[in-house]
Protein backbone atom coordinates (compact mmCIF):
# COMPACT_ATOMS: atom_id res chain seq x y z
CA UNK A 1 -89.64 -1.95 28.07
CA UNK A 2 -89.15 -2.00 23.99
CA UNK A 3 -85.01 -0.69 24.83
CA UNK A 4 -84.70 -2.68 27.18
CA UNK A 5 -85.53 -5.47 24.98
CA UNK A 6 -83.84 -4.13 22.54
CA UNK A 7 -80.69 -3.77 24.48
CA UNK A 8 -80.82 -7.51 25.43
CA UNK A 9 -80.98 -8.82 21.71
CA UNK A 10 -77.72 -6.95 20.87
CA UNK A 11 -75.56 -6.65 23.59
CA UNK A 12 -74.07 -9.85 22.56
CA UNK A 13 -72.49 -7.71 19.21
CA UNK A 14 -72.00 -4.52 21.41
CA UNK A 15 -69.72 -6.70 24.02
CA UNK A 16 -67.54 -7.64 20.77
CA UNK A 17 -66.75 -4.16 19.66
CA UNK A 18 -65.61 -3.19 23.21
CA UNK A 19 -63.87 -6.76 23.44
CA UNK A 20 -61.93 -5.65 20.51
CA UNK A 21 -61.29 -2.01 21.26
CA UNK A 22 -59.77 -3.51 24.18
CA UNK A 23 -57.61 -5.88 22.64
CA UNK A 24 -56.03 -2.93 20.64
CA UNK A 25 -55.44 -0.69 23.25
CA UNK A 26 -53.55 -3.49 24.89
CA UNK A 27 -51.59 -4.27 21.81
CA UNK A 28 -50.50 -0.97 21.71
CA UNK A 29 -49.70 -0.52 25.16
CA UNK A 30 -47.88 -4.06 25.15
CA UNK A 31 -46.02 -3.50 22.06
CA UNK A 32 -45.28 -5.72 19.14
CA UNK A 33 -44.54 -9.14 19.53
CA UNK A 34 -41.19 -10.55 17.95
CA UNK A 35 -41.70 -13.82 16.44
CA UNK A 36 -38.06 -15.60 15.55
CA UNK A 37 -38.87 -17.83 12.94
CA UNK A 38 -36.51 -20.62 12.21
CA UNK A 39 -35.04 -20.44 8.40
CA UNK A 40 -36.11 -22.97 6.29
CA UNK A 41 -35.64 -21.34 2.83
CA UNK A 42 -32.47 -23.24 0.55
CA UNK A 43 -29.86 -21.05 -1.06
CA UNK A 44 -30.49 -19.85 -4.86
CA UNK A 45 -28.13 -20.56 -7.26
CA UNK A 46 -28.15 -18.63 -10.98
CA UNK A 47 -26.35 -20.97 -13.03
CA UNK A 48 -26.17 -20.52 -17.44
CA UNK A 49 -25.11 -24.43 -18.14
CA UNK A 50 -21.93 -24.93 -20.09
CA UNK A 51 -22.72 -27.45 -23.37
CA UNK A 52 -19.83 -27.11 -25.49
CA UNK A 53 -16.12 -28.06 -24.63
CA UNK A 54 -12.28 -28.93 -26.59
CA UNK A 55 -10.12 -31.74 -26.05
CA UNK A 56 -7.23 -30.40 -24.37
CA UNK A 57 -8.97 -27.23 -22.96
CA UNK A 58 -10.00 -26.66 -19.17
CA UNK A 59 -13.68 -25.93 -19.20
CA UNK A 60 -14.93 -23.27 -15.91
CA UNK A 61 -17.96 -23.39 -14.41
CA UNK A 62 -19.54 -20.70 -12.75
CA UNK A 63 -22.56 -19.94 -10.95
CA UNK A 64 -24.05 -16.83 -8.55
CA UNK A 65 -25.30 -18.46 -5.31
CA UNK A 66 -26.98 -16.75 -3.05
CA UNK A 67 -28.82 -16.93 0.48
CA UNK A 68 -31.16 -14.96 3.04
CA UNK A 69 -29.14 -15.97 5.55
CA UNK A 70 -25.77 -17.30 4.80
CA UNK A 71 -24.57 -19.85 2.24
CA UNK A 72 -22.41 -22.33 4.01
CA UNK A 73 -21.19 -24.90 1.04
CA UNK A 74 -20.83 -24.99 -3.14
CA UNK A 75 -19.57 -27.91 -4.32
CA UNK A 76 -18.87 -29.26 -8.29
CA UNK A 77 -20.03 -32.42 -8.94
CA UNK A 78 -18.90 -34.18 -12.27
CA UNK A 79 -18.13 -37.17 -14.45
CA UNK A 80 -15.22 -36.88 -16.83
CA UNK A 81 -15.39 -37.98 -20.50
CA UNK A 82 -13.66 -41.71 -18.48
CA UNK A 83 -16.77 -41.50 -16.33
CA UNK A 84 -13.96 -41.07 -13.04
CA UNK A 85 -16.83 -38.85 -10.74
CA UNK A 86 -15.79 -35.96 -8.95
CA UNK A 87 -16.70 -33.84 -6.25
CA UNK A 88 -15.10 -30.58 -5.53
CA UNK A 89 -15.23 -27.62 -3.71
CA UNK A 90 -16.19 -24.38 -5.96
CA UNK A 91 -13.91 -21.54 -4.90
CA UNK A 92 -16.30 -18.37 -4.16
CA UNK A 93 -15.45 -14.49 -5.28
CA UNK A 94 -18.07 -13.21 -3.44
CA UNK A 95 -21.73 -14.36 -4.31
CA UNK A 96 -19.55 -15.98 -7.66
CA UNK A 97 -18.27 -19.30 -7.20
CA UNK A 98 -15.81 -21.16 -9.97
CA UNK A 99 -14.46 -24.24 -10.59
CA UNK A 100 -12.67 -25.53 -13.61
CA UNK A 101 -12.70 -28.74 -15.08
CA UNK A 102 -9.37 -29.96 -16.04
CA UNK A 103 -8.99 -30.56 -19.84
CA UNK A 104 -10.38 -33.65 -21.02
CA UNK A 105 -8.06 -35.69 -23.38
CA UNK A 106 -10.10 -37.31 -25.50
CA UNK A 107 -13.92 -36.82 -27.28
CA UNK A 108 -16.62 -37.70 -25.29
CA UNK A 109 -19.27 -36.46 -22.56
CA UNK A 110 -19.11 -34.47 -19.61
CA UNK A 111 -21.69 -35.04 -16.88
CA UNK A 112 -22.46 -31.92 -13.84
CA UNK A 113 -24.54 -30.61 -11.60
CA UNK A 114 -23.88 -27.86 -8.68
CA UNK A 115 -25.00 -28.86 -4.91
CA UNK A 116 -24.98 -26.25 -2.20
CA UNK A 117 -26.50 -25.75 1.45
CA UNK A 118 -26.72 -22.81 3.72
CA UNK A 119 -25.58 -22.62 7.50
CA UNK A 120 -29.19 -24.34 8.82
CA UNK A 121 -28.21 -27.10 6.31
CA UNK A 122 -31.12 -26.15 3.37
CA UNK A 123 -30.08 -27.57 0.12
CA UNK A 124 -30.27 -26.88 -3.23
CA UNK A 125 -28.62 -28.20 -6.32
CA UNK A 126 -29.49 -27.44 -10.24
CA UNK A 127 -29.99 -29.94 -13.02
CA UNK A 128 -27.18 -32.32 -14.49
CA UNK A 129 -25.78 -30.78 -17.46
CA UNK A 130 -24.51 -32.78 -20.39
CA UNK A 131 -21.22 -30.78 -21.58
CA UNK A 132 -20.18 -32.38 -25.37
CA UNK A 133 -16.64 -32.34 -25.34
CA UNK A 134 -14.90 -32.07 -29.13
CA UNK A 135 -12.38 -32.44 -31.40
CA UNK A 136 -11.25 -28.66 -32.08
CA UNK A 137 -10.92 -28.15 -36.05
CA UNK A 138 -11.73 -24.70 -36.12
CA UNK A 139 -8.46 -22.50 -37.70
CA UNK A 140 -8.48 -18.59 -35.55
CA UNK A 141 -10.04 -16.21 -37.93
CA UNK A 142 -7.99 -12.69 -38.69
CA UNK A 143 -9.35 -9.50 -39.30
CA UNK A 144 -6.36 -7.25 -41.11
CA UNK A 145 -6.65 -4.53 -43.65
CA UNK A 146 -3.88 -4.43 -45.77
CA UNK A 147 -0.81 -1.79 -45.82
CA UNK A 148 0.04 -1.14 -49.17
CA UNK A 149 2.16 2.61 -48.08
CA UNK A 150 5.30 3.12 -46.96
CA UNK A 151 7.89 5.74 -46.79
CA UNK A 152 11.79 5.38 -46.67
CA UNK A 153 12.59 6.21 -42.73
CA UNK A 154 9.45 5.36 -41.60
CA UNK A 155 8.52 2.27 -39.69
CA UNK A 156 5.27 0.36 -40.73
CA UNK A 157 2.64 -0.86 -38.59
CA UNK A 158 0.64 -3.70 -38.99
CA UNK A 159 -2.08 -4.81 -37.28
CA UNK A 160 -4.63 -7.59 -36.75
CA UNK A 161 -7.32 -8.26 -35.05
CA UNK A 162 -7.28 -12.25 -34.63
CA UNK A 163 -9.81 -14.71 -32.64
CA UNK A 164 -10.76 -18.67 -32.46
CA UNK A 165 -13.48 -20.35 -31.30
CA UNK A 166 -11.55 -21.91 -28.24
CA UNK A 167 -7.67 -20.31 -27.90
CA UNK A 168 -5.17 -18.46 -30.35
CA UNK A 169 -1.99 -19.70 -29.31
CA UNK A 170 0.68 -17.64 -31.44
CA UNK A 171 0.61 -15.02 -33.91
CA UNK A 172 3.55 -14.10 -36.20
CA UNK A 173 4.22 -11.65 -39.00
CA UNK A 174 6.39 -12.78 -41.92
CA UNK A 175 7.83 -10.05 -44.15
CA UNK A 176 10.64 -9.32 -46.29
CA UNK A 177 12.15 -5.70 -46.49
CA UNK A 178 12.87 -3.85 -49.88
CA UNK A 179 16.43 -5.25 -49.76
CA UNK A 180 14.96 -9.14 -49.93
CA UNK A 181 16.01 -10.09 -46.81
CA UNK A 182 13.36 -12.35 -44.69
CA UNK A 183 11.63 -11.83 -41.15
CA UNK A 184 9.26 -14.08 -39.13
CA UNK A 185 8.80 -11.97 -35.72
CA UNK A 186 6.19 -12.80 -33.26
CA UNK A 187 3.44 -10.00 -32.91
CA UNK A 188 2.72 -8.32 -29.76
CA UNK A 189 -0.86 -8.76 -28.11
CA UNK A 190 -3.38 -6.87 -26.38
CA UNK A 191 -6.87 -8.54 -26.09
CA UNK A 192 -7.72 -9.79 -29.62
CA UNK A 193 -5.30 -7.24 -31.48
CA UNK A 194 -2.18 -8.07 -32.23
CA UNK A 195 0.97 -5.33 -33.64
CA UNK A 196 4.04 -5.49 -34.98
CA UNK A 197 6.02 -2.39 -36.66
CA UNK A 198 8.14 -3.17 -39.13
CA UNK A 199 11.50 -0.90 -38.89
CA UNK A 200 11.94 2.14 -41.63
CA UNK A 201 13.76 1.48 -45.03
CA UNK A 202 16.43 3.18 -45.57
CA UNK A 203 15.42 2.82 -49.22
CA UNK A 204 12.42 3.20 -51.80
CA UNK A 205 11.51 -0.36 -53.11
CA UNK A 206 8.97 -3.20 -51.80
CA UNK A 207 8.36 -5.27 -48.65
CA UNK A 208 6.03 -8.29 -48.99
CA UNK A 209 4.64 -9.86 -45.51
CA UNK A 210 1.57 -12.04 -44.72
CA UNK A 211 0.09 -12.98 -41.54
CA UNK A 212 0.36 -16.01 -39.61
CA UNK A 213 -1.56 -17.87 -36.74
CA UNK A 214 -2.78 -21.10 -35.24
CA UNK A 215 -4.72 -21.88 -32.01
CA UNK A 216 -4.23 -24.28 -28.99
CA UNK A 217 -5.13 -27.57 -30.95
CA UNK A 218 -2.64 -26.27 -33.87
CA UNK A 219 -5.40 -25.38 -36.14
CA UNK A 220 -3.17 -22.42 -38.41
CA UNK A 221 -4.28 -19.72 -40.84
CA UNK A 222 -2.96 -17.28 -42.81
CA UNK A 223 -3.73 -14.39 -44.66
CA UNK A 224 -2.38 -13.48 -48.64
CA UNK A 225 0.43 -12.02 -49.06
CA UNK A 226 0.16 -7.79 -49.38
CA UNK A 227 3.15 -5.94 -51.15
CA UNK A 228 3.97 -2.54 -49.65
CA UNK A 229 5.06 0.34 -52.16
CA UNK A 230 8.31 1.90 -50.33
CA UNK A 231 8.89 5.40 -51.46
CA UNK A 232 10.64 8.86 -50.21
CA UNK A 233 7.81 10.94 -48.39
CA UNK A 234 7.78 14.48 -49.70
CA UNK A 235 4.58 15.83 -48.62
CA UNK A 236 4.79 18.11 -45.40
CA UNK A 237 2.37 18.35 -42.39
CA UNK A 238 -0.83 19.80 -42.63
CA UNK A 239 -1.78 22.36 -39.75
CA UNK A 240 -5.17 23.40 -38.88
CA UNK A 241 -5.62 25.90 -36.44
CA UNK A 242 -8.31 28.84 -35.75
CA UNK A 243 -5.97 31.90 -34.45
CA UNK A 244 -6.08 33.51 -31.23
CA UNK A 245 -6.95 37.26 -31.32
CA UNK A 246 -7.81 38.37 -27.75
CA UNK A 247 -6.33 37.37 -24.58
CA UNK A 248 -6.51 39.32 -20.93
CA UNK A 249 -3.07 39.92 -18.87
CA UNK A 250 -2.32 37.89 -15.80
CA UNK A 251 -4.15 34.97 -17.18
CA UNK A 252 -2.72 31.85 -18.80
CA UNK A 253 -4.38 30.93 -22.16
CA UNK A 254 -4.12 27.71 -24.39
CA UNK A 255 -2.93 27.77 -28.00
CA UNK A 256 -4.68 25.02 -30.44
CA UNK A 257 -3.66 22.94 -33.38
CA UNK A 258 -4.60 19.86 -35.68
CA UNK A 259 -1.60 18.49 -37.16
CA UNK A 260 -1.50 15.56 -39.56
CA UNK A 261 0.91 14.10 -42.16
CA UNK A 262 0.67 11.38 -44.70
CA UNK A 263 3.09 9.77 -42.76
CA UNK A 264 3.90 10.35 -39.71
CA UNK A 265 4.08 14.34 -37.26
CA UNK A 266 8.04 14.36 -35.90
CA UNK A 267 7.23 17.48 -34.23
CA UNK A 268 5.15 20.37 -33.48
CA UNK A 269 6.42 23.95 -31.65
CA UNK A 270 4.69 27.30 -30.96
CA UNK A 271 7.02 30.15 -31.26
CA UNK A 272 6.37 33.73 -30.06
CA UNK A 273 7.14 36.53 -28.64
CA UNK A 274 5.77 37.97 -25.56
CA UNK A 275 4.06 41.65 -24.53
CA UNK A 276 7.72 42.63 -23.28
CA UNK A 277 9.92 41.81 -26.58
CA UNK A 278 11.27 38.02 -25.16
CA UNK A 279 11.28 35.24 -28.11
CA UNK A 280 9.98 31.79 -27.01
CA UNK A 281 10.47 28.49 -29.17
CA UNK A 282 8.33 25.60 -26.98
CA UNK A 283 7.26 22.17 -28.01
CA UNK A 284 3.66 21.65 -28.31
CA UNK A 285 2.08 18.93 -26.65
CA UNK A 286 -0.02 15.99 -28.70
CA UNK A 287 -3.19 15.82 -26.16
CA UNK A 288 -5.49 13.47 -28.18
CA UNK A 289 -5.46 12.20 -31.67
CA UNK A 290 -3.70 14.84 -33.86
CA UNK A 291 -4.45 17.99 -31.62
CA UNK A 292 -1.41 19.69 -30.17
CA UNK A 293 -1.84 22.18 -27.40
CA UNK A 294 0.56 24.93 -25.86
CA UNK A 295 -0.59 27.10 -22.69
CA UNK A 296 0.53 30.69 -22.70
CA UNK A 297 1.91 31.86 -19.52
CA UNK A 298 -0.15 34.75 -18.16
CA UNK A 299 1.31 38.05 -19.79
CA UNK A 300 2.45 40.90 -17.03
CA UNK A 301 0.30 43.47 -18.56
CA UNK A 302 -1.21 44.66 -21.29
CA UNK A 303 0.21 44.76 -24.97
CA UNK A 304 0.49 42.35 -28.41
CA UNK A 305 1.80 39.25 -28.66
CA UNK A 306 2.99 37.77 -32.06
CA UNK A 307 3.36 33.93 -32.63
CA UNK A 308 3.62 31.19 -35.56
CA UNK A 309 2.91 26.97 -35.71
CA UNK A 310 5.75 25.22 -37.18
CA UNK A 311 5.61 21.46 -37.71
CA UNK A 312 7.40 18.53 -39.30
CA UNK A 313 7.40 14.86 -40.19
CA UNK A 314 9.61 11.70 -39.99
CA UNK A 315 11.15 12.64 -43.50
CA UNK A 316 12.02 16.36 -42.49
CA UNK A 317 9.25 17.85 -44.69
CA UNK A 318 8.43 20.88 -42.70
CA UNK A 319 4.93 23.05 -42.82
CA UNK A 320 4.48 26.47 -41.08
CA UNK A 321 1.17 28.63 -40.45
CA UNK A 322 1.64 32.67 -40.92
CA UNK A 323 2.05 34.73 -38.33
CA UNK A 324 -0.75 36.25 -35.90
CA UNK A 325 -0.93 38.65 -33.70
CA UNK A 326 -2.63 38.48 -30.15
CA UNK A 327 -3.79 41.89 -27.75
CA UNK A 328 -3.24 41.30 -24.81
CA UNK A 329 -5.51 43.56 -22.88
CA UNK A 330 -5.57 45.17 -19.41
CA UNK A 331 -5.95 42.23 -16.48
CA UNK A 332 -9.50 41.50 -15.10
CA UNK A 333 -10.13 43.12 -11.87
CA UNK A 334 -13.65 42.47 -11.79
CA UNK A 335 -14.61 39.30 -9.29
CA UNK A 336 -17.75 37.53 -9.98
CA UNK A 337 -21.06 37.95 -8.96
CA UNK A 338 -23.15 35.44 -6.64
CA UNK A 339 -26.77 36.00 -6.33
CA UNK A 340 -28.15 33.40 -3.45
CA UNK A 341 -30.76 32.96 -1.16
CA UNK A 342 -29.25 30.69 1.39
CA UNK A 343 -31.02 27.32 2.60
CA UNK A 344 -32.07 27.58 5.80
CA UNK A 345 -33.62 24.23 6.57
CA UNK A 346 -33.99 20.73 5.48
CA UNK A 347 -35.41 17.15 6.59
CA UNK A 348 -33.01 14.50 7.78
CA UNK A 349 -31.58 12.06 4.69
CA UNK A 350 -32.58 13.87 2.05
CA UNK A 351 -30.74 15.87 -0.77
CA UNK A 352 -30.71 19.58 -0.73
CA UNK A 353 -30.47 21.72 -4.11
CA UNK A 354 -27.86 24.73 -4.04
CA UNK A 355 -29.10 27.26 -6.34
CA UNK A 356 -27.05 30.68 -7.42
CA UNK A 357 -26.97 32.84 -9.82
CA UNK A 358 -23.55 33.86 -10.82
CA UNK A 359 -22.53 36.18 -13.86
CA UNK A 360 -19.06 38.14 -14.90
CA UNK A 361 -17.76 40.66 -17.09
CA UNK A 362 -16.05 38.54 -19.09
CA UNK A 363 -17.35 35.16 -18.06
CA UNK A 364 -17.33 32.65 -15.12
CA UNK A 365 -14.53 29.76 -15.65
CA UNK A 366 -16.39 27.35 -12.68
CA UNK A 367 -18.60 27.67 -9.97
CA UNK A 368 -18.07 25.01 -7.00
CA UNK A 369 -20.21 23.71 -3.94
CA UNK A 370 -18.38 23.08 -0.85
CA UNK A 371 -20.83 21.38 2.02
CA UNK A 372 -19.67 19.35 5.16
CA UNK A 373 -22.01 17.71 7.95
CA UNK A 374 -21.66 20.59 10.94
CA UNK A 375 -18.83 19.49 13.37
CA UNK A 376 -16.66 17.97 9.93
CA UNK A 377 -13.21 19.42 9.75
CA UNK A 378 -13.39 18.99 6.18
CA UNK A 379 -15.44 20.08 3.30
CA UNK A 380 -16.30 18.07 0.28
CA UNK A 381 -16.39 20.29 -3.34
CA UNK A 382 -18.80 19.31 -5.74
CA UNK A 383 -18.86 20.86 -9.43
CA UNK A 384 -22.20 23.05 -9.79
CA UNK A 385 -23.62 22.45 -13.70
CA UNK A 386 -24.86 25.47 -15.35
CA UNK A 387 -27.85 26.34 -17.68
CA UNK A 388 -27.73 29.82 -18.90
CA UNK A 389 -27.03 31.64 -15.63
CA UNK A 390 -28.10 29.99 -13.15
CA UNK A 391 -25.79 27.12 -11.47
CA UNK A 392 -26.78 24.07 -9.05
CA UNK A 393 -25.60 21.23 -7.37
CA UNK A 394 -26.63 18.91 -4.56
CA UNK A 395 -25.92 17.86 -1.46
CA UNK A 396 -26.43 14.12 -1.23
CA UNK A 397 -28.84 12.73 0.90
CA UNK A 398 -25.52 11.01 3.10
CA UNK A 399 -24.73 14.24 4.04
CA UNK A 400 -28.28 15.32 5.73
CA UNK A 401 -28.29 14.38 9.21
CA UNK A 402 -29.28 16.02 12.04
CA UNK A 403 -26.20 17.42 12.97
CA UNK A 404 -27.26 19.95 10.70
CA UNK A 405 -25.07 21.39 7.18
CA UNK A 406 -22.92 23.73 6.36
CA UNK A 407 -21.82 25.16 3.08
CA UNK A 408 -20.71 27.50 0.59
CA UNK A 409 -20.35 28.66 -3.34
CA UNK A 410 -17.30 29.54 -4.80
CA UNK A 411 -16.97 30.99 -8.39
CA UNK A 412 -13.98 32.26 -10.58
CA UNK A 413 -13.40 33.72 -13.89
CA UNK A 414 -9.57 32.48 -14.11
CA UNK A 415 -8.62 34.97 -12.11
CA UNK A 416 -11.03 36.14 -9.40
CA UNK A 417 -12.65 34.33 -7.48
CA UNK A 418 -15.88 35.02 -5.49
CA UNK A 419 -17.43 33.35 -2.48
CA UNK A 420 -21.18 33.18 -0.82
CA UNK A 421 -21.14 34.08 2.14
CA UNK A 422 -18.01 36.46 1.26
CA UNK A 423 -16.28 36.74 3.54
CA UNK A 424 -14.79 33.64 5.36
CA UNK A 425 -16.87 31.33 3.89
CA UNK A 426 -14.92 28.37 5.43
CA UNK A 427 -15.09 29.24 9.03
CA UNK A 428 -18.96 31.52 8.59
CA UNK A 429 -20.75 29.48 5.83
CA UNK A 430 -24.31 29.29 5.34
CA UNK A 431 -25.96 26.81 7.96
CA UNK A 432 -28.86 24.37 7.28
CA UNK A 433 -30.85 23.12 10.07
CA UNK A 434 -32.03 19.68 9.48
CA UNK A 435 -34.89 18.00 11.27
CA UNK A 436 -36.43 14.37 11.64
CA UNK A 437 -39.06 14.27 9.35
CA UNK A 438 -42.46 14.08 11.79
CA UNK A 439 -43.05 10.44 12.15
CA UNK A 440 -47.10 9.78 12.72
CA UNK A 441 -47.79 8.39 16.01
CA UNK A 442 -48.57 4.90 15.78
CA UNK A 443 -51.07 5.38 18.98
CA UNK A 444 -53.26 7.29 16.84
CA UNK A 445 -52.90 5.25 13.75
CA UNK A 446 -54.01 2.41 16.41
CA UNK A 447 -57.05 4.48 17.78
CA UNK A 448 -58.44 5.47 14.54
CA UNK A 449 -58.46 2.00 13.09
CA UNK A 450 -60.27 1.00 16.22
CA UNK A 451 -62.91 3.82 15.81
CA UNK A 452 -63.47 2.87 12.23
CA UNK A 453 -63.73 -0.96 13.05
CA UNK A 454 -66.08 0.13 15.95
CA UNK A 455 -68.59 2.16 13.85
CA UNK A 456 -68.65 -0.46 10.49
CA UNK A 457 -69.71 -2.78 13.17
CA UNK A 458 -72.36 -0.51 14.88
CA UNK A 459 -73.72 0.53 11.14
CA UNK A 460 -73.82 -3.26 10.61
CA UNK A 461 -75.74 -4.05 13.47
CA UNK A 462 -78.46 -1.52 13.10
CA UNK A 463 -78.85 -2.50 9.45
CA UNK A 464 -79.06 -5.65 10.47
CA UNK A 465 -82.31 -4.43 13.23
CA UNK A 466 -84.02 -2.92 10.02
CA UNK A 467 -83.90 -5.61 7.50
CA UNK A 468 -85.29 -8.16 10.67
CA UNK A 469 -88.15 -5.46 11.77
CA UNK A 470 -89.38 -4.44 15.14
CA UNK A 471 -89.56 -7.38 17.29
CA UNK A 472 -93.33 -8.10 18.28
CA UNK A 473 -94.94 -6.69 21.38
CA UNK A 474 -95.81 -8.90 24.23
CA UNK A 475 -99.69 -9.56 24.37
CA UNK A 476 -101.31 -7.48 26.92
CA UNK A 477 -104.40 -8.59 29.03
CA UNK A 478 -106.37 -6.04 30.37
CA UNK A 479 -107.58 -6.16 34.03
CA UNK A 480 -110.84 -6.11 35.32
CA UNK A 481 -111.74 -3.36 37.38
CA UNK A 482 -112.30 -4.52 41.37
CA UNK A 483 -115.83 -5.24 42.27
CA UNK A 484 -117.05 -2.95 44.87
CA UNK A 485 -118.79 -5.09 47.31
């Protein structure tokens, strides 16, 4: 009688807990529901307000203007220093949209704000910005260290870096050569530095020249005047160079050298002669800054090779370095050596590590990673870095689908090359399979959040029972016994 009492008091919570077990089988069986919501969120716009304009100078206005959906309209609204309004359409470059304001001819105040709306017509539009719009009395400011060197046959360079607060309109370069005869050339520009060379003089003396500018609103400076000391250049190049001692046959090998002069490198050759006896006179090549390089051509076989630096300058001064003497030994026959434990599997869209370790009897040149999607026609290299020993590189996570990967290593010295696997490693490379990664099962994910909701309520109800007490007992009256007549 007591659990069946029991049993009446709380089926009321019971009936819930099944009520909602229910409910989430059936959203799971039923699916998720797809709610379309209507979009009702205005386009952003990331403006930096423009405060400070020229008479005489356009003024642009720009501004990044974004949406969730799509933006639909930008538009420019201003009042000129005449307080004419405007309103005009700001021409986008992507999520960047521009407009400029045409050049306002007098002093005065420009008033603007940016308006835009989306395709469901939300709206947006910043603050109005007050843009002061002055007089330009600012002269360009020039940045030139003085040449006070030159040498007969030479040209000289000068250069300057020049600027202004708005626009430099023209920069020119006044000199006059050691004969006294007057220039005024137009210098040539790229970004804020502006060149000119003045031609060699044929004679020792001195050239004066000062530099020249003014910007847009005809605001000029100038620098002093510099005097350059013409005279005949009898110093020679200086070579530094670190000699070759050691070379192998049947491999091509780069020659070296630093070259500088206090005026100017004319030219710089290698000249040798080869394991077999043949003399060689080549120009050297000026790669970067003052280093000149030469590449051997591989040597035939095995013997010495002899060869010298010679350089010279602008004024004919000539410089030489002694000669040296390179063996040439026996070619490397030796491939190198690929140590690698090939990847056998991976997970879908992630990237996989290529590990090997590759050595060589003389030393490894590069090591390369060549990995396609399985089915490609094509393979795509990637360099593999090295520390110590051991080289690796990665196949991006792009390239890890399903369809599985294959790949292989390739390694040279700068002659042999080596392959893993090696032997047609193009058409029978290594092959990764590549799986899904397991997804959990939302049915179960369902379930167990059920079960959990289920027993918090079940814990709650008997605690519940406990703190109330046992619920009283029905009075119970006794019966007389029946009277035996």
């Amino acid at each position: 009688m007591k659990s069946m009492e029991l049993f009446r008091k709380h089926s009321g919570p019971f009936a819930c807990v099944f009520v909602l077990f229910a409910a989430l089988l059936c959203t799971v069986m039923l699916g998720t529901t797809i709610v379309i919501a209507q979009d009702t969120e205005a386009p952003e716009i990331d403006h930096t307000p423009v405060s400070e304009g020229w008479v005489d100078v356009k003024i642009l206005i720009s501004a990044t203007v974004t949406d969730n959906v799509e933006v639909d309209e930008v538009w420019l609204n201003y009042t000129d220093v005449a307080s004419v309004g405007f309103n005009e359409t700001m021409t986008p470059d992507g999520d960047i949209y521009n407009y400029t304001i045409p050049a306002q001819p007098s002093a005065g105040t420009v008033d603007y704000f940016i308006w835009v709306n989306d395709t469901e017509d939300n709206q947006n539009m910043t603050a109005t910005n007050a843009i002061t719009i002055s007089v330009d009395d600012v002269p360009p400011e020039i940045d030139h260290t003085p040449v006070t060197e030159g040498w007969v046959g030479v040209e000289i360079l000068i250069s300057a870096t020049v600027t202004d607060n708005v626009e430099v309109d023209e920069v020119w370069l006044n000199y006059t050569n050691v004969t006294g005869a007057g220039f005024n050339v137009s210098m040539t520009e790229d970004g804020d530095a502006y060149t000119y060379s003045i031609p060699a003089q044929t004679s020792t003396g001195t050239a004066d020249y000062f530099i020249w500018v003014n910007d847009t609103e005809d605001n000029q400076n100038m620098t002093a005047t510099n005097a350059i000391t013409v005279s005949v250049d009898d110093e020679p190049p200086e070579i530094d160079h670190t000699p070759v001692t050691t070379a192998n046959a049947g491999v091509t090998f780069n020659i070296s050298a630093i070259v500088t002069d206090n005026a100017a490198v004319d030219e710089v050759h290698f000249d040798y002669t080869d394991v077999g006896g043949a003399h060689h006179n080549e120009t050297m090549i000026l790669v970067t800054g003052d280093t000149y390089n030469y590449t051997i051509p591989a040597q035939a076989y095995a013997g010495t090779l002899e060869y010298f630096i010679w350089a010279n300058d602008t004024s004919d001064n000539q410089n030489m370095t002694g000669s040296y003497t390179i063996d040439i030994q026996a070619a490397d026959t030796t491939d190198p050596t690929i140590t690698h434990t090939p990847v056998e599997s991976a997970t879908a869209d992630k990237e996989i590590t290529i590990e090997a370790t590759i050595t060589d009897n003389v030393g490894v040149q590069s090591a390369t990673l060549y990995y396609r999607k399985q089915g490609d026609a094509t393979y795509t290299s990637a360099a593999m870095s090295a520390s110590g020993d051991t080289y690796t590189a990665t196949v991006p996570a792009s390239a890890v689908t399903t369809d599985g990967v294959e790949y292989y290593i390739s390694a040279t010295d700068g002659v042999n090359v080596a392959t893993s696997p090696a032997a047609n490693p193009e058409t029978s490379p290594h092959e990764i399979e590549v799986t899904e990664e397991a997804p959990l099962d939302m049915m179960w994910i369902y379930l167990a959040l059920a079960v959990i909701i289920i027993v918090v309520i079940i814990i709650a109800v008997v605690a519940a029972s406990r703190r109330r007490g046992a619920p009283p007992e029905e009075p119970y009256e006794e019966e007389e016994p029946p009277t035996i007549e």
